[in-house]
Protein backbone atom coordinates (compact mmCIF):
# COMPACT_ATOMS: atom_id res chain seq x y z
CA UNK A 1 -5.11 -12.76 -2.82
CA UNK A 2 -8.73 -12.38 -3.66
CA UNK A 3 -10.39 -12.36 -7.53
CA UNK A 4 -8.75 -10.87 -10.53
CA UNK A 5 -11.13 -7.79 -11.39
CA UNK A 6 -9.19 -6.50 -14.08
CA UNK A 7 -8.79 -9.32 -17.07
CA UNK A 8 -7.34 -6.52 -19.42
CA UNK A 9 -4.21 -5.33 -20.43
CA UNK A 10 -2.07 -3.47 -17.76
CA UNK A 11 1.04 -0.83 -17.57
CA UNK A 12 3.89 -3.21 -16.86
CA UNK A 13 6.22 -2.09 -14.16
CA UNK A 14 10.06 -2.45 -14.21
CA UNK A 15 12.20 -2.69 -11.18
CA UNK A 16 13.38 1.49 -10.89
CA UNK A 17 9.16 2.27 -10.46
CA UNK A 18 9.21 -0.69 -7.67
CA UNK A 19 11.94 1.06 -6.16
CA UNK A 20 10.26 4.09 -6.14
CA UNK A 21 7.27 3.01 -4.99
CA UNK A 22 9.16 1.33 -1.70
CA UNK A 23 10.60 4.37 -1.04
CA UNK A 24 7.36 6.27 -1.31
CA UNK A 25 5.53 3.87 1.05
CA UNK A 26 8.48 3.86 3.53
CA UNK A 27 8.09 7.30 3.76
CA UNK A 28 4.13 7.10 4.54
CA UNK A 29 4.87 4.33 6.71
CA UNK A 30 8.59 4.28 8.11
CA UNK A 31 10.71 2.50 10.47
CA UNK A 32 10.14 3.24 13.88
CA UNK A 33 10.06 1.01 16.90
CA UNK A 34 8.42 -1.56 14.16
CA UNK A 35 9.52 -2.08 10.92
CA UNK A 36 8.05 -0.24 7.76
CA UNK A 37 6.39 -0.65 4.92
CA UNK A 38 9.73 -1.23 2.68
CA UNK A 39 10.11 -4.24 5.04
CA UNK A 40 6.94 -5.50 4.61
CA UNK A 41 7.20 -5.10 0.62
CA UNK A 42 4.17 -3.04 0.77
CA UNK A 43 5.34 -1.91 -3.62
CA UNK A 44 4.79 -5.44 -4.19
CA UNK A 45 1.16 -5.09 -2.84
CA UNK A 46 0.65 -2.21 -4.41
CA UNK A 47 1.95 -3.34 -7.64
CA UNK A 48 -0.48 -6.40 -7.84
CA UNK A 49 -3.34 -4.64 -6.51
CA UNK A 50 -2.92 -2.31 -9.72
CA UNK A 51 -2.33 -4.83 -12.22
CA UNK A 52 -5.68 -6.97 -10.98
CA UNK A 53 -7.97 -4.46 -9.60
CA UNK A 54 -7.55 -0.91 -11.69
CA UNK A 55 -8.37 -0.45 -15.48
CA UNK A 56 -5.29 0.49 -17.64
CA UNK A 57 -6.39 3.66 -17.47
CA UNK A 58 -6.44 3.88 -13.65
CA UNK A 59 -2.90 2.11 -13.79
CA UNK A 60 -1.57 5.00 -16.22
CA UNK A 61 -2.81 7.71 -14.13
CA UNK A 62 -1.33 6.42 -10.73
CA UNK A 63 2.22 5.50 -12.47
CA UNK A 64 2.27 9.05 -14.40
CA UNK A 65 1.87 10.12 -11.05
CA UNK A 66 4.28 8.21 -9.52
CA UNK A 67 6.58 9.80 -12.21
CA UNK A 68 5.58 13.03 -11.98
CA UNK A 69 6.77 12.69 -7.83
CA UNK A 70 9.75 11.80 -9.28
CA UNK A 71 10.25 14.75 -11.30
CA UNK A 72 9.18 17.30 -8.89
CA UNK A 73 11.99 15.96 -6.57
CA UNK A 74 14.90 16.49 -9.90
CA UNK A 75 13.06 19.72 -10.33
CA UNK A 76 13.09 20.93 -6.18
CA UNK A 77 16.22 19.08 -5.75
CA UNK A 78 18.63 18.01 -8.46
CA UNK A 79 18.09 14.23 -7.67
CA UNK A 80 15.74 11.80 -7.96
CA UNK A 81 13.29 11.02 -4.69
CA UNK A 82 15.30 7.72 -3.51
CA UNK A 83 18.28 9.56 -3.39
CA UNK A 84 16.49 12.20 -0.92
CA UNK A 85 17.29 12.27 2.97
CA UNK A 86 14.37 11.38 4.92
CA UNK A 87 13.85 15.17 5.58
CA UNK A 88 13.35 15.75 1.80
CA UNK A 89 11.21 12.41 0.98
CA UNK A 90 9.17 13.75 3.86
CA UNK A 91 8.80 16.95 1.97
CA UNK A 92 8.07 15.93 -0.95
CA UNK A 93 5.60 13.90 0.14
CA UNK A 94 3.46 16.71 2.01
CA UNK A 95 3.97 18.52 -1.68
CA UNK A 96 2.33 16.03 -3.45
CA UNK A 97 -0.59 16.00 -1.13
CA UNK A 98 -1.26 19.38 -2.70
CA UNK A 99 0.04 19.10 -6.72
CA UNK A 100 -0.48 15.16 -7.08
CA UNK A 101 -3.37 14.76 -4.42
CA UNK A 102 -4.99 11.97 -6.98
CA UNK A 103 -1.85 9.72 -6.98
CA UNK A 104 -1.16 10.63 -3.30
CA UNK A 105 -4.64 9.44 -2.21
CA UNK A 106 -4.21 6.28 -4.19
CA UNK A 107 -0.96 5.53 -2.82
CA UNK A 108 -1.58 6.14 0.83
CA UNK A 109 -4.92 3.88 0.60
CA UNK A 110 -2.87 1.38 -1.32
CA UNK A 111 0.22 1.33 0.92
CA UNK A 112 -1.85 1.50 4.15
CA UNK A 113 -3.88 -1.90 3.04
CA UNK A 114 -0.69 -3.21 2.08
CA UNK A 115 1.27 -2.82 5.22
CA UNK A 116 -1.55 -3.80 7.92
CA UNK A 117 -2.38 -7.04 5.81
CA UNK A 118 1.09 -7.77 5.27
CA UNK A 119 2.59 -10.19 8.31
CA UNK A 120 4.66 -7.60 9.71
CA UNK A 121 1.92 -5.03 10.00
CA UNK A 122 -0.31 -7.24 11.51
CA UNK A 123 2.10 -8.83 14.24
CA UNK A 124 4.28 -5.96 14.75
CA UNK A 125 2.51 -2.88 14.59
CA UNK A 126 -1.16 -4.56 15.54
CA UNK A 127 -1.60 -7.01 18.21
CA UNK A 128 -2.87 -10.23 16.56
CA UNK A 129 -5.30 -12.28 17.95
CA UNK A 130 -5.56 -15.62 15.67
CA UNK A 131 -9.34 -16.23 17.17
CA UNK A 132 -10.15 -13.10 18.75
CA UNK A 133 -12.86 -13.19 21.56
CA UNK A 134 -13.45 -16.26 23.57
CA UNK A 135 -13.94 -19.90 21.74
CA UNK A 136 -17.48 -21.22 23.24
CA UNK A 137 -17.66 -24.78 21.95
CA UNK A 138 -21.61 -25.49 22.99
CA UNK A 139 -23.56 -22.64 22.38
CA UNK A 140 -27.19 -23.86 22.37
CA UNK A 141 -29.47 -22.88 18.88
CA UNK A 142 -32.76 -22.91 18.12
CA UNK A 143 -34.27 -25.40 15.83
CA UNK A 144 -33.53 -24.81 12.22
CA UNK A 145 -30.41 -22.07 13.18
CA UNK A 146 -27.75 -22.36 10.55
CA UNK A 147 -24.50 -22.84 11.99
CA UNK A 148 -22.99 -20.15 9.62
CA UNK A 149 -25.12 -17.37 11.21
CA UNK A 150 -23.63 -17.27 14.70
């Protein structure tokens, strides 16, 4: 992965909020004829994306929301949103696109970049081309042409 951004201090993240955040991303990005973004560990993505490119701040805000999906879902349903049928993830979901939209945006960005970087999303649900476009070996250049700018 690219450059650390964020040198500072970060929200840690135990393994129930990695959970959650699977679940969350599977539901944005779910199992269909190709796998989804649980099976491309799109939380692990998201959670080292967080920790090296958001401020603490930014971190706090995105997990609080994270939480705060969480506790609409004990609130609507009596259970936590992992223990939800797809039908009610799916719900919930659309509801925080309304009362959460800031963590909602965040996460869909996040778990989007996550999944079609990840290997599965870009050989299963893309079709990958490792040198896309056709390899001329002797293209002529003009005197003084730097390689690099073809």
């Amino acid at each position: 992965m690219g450059q650390v951004i964020n040198a500072g201090a970060s929200v840690p993240v135990g393994a129930e909020q990695q959970r959650l955040l699977a679940e969350v991303a599977d539901t944005i990005i779910p199992t269909t004829d190709t796998p989804g973004a649980k099976a491309a560990e799109v939380e692990q993505f998201i959670v080292r994306v967080m920790r090296d490119c958001y401020q603490r701040e930014e971190q706090e805000k995105f997990y609080a929301g994270l939480a705060k999906l969480n506790a609409d879902c004990r609130t609507a349903h009596g259970k936590g949103f992992s223990e939800l049928d797809a039908a009610g993830k799916n719900e919930m979901v659309k509801q925080a696109t309304g009362n959460n939209t800031e963590f909602f945006k965040v996460m869909k960005q996040l778990t989007v970049a996550g999944y079609f970087t990840s290997e599965i999303g870009a050989t299963k649900a893309l079709e990958y081309l490792p040198i896309p476009g056709r390899f001329e070996g002797d293209v002529p250049m003009k005197p003084g042409q730097k390689a690099w700018a073809l």
